[in-house]
N, C-alpha and C. Protein backbone atom coordinates (compact mmCIF):
# COMPACT_ATOMS: atom_id res chain seq x y z
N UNK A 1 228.68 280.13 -76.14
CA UNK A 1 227.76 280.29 -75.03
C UNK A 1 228.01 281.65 -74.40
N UNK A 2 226.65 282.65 -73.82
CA UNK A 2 227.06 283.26 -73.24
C UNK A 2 227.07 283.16 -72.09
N UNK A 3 227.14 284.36 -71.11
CA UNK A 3 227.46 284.24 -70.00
C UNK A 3 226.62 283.81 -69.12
N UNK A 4 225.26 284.26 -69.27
CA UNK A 4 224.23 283.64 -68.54
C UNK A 4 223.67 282.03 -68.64
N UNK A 5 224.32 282.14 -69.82
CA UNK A 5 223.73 280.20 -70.40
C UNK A 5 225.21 278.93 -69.86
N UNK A 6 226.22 279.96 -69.60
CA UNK A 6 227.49 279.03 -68.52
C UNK A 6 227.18 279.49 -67.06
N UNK A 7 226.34 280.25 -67.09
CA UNK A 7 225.97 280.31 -65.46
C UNK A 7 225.09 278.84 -65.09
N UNK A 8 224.01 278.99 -66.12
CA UNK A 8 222.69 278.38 -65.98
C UNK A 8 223.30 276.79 -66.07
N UNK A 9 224.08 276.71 -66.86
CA UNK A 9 224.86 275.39 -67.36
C UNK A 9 225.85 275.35 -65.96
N UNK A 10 226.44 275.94 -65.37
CA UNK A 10 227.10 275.40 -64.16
C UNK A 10 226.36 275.11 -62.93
N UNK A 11 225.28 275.82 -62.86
CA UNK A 11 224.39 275.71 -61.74
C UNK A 11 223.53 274.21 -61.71
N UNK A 12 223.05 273.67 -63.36
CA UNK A 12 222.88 272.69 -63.40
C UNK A 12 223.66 271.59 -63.45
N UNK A 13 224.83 271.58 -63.71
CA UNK A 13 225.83 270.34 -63.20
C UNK A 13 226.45 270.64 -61.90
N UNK A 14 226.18 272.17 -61.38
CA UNK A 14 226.48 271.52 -59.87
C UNK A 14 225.54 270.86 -58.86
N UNK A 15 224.29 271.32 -59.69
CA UNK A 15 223.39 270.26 -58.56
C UNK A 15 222.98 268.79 -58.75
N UNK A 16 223.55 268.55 -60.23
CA UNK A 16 223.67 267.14 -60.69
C UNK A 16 224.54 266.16 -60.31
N UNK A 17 225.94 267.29 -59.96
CA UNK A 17 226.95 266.13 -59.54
C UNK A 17 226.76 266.43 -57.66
N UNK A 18 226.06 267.32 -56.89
CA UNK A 18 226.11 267.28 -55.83
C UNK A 18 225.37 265.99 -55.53
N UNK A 19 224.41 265.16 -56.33
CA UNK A 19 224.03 263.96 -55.64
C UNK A 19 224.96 262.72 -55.99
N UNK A 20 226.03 263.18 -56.63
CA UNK A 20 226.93 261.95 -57.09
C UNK A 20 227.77 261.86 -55.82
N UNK A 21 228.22 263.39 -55.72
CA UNK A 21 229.39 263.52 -54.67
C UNK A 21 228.52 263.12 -52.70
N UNK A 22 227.12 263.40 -53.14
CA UNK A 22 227.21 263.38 -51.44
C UNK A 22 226.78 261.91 -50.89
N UNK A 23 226.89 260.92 -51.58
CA UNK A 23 226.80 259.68 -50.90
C UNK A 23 228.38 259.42 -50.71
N UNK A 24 229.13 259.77 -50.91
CA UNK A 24 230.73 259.35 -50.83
C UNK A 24 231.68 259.30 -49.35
N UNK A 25 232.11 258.29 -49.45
CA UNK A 25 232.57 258.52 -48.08
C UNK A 25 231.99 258.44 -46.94
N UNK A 26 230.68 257.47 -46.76
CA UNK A 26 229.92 257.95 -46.03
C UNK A 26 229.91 256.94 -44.49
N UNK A 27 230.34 257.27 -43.52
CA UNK A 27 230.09 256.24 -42.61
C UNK A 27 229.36 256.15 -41.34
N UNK A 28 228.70 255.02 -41.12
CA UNK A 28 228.00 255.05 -40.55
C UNK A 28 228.01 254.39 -39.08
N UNK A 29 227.58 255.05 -37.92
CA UNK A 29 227.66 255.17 -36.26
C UNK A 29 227.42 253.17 -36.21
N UNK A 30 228.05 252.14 -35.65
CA UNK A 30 227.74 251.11 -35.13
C UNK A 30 226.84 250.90 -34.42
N UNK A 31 227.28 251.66 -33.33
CA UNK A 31 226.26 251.59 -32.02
C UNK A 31 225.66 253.09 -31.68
N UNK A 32 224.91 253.40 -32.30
CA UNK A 32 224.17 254.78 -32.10
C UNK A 32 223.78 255.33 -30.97
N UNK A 33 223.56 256.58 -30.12
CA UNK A 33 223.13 256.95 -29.05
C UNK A 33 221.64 256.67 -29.38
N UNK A 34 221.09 256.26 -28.08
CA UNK A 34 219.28 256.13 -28.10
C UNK A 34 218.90 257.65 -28.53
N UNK A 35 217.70 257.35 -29.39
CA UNK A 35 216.99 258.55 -30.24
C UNK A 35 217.87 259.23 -31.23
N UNK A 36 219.49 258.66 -31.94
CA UNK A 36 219.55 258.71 -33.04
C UNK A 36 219.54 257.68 -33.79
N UNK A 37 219.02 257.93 -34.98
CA UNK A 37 219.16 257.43 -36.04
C UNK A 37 220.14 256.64 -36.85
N UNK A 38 220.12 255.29 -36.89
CA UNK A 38 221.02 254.17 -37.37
C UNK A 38 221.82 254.78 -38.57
N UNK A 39 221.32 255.19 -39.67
CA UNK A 39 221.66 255.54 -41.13
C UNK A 39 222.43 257.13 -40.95
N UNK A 40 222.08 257.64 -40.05
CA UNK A 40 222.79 258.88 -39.96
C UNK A 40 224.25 258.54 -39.96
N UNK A 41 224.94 259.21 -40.94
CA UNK A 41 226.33 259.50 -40.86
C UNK A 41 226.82 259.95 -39.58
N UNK A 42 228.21 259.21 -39.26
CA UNK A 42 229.04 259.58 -38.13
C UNK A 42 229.71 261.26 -38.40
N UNK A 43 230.17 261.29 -39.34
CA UNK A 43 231.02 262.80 -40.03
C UNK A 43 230.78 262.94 -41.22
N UNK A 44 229.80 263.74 -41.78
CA UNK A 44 229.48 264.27 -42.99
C UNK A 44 230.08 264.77 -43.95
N UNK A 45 231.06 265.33 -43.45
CA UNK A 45 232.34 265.78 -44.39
C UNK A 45 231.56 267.24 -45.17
N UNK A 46 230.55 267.70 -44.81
CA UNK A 46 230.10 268.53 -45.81
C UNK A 46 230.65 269.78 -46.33
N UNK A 47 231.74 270.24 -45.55
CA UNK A 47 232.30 271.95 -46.58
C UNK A 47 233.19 270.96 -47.59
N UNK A 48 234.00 269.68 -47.10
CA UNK A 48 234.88 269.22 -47.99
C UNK A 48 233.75 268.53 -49.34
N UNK A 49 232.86 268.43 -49.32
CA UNK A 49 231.76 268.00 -50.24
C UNK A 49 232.11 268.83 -51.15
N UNK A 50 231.19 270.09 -50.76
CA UNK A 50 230.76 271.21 -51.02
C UNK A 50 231.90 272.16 -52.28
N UNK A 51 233.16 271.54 -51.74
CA UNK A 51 234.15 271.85 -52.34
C UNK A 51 234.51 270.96 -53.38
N UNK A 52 234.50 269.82 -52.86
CA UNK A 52 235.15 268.90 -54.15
C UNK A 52 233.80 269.04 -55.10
N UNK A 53 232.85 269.21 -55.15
CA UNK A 53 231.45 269.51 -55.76
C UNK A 53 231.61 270.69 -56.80
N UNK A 54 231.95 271.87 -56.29
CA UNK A 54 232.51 272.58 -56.89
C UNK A 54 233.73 272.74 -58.05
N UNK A 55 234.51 272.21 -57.43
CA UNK A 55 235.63 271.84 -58.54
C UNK A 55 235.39 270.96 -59.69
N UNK A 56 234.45 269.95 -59.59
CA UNK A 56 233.75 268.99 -60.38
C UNK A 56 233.15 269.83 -61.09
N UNK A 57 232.48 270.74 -60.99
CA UNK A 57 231.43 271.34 -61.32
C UNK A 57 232.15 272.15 -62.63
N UNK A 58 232.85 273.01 -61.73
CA UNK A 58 233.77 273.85 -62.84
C UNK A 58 234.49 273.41 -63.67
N UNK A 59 234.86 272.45 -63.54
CA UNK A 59 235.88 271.44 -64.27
C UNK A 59 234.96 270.91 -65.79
N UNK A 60 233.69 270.49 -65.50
CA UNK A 60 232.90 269.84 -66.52
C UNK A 60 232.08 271.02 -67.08
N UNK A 61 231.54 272.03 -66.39
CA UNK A 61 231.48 273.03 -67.10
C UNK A 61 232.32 274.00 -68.26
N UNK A 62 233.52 273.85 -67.63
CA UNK A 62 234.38 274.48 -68.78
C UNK A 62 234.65 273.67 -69.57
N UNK A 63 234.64 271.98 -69.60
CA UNK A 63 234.48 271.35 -71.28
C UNK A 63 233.36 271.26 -72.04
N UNK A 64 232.29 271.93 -71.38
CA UNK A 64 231.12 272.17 -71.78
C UNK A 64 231.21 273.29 -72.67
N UNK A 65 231.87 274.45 -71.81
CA UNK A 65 231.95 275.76 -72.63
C UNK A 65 232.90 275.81 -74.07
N UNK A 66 234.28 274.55 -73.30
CA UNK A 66 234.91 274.58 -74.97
C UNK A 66 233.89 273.84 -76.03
N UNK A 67 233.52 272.98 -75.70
CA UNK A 67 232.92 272.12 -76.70
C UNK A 67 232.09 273.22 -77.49
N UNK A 68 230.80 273.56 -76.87
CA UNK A 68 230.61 275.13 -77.52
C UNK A 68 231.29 275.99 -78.20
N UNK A 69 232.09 276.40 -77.87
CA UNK A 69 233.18 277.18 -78.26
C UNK A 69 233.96 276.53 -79.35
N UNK A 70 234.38 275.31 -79.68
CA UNK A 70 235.31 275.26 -80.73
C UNK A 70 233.90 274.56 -81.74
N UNK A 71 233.01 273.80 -81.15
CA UNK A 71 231.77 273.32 -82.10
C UNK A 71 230.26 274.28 -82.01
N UNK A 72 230.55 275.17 -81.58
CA UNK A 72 228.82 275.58 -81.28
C UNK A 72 228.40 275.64 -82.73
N UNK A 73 228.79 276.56 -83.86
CA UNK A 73 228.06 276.69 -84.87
C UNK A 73 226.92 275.34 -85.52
N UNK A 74 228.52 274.30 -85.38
CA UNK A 74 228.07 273.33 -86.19
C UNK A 74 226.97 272.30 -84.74
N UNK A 75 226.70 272.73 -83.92
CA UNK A 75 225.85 272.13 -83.33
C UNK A 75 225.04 272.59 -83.41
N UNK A 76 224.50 274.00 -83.15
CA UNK A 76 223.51 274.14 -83.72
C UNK A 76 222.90 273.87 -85.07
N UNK A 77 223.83 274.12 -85.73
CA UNK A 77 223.44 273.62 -87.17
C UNK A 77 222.96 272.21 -87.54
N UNK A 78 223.22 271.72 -86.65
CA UNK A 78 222.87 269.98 -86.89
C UNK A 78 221.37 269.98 -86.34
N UNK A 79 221.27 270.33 -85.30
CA UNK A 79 220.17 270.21 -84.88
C UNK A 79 219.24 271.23 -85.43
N UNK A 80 219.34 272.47 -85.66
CA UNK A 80 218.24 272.94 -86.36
C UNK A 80 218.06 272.27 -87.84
N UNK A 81 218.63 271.91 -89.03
CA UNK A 81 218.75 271.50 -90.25
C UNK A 81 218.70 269.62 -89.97
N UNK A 82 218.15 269.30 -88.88
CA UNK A 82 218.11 267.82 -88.90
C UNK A 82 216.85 267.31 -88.79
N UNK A 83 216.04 266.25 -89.83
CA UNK A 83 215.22 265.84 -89.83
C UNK A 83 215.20 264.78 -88.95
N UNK A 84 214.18 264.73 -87.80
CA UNK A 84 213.75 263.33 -86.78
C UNK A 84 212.74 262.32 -87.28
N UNK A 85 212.92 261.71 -87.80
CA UNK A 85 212.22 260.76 -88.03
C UNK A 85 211.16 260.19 -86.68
């Protein structure tokens, strides 16, 4: 892979796992002030998200890049030279 296609490839699993990571942890106000919202989170936690999101991100990206890296030939090769029925 090059460099732009592990960009493009990290950018898309970080916004894939940002909807895994941001329901986590999430808690919610008992008794709410009048004119907020029941479902609204008490503490969002969001730079610590943002972060553990990141690390996820990079983490599955770079077995992305080895997998490429020690198999790319023969993946491509499978798939271009493979008949779909």
């Amino acid at each position: 892979m090059d460099i732009l296609t592990t960009v493009f490839t990290f950018f898309l699993v970080w916004w894939v796992t940002l909807f895994v990571v941001l329901p986590m942890q999430i808690e919610t106000d008992a008794s709410p002030d009048r004119g907020n919202d029941a479902g609204a989170p008490k503490n969002a936690r969001i730079k610590y998200k943002l972060k553990l999101n990141t690390a996820i991100a990079v983490a599955v990206t770079f077995i992305i890049w080895m997998i490429f890296y020690i198999y790319g030939t023969e993946i491509e090769d499978y798939y271009l030279n493979a008949t779909f029925v």
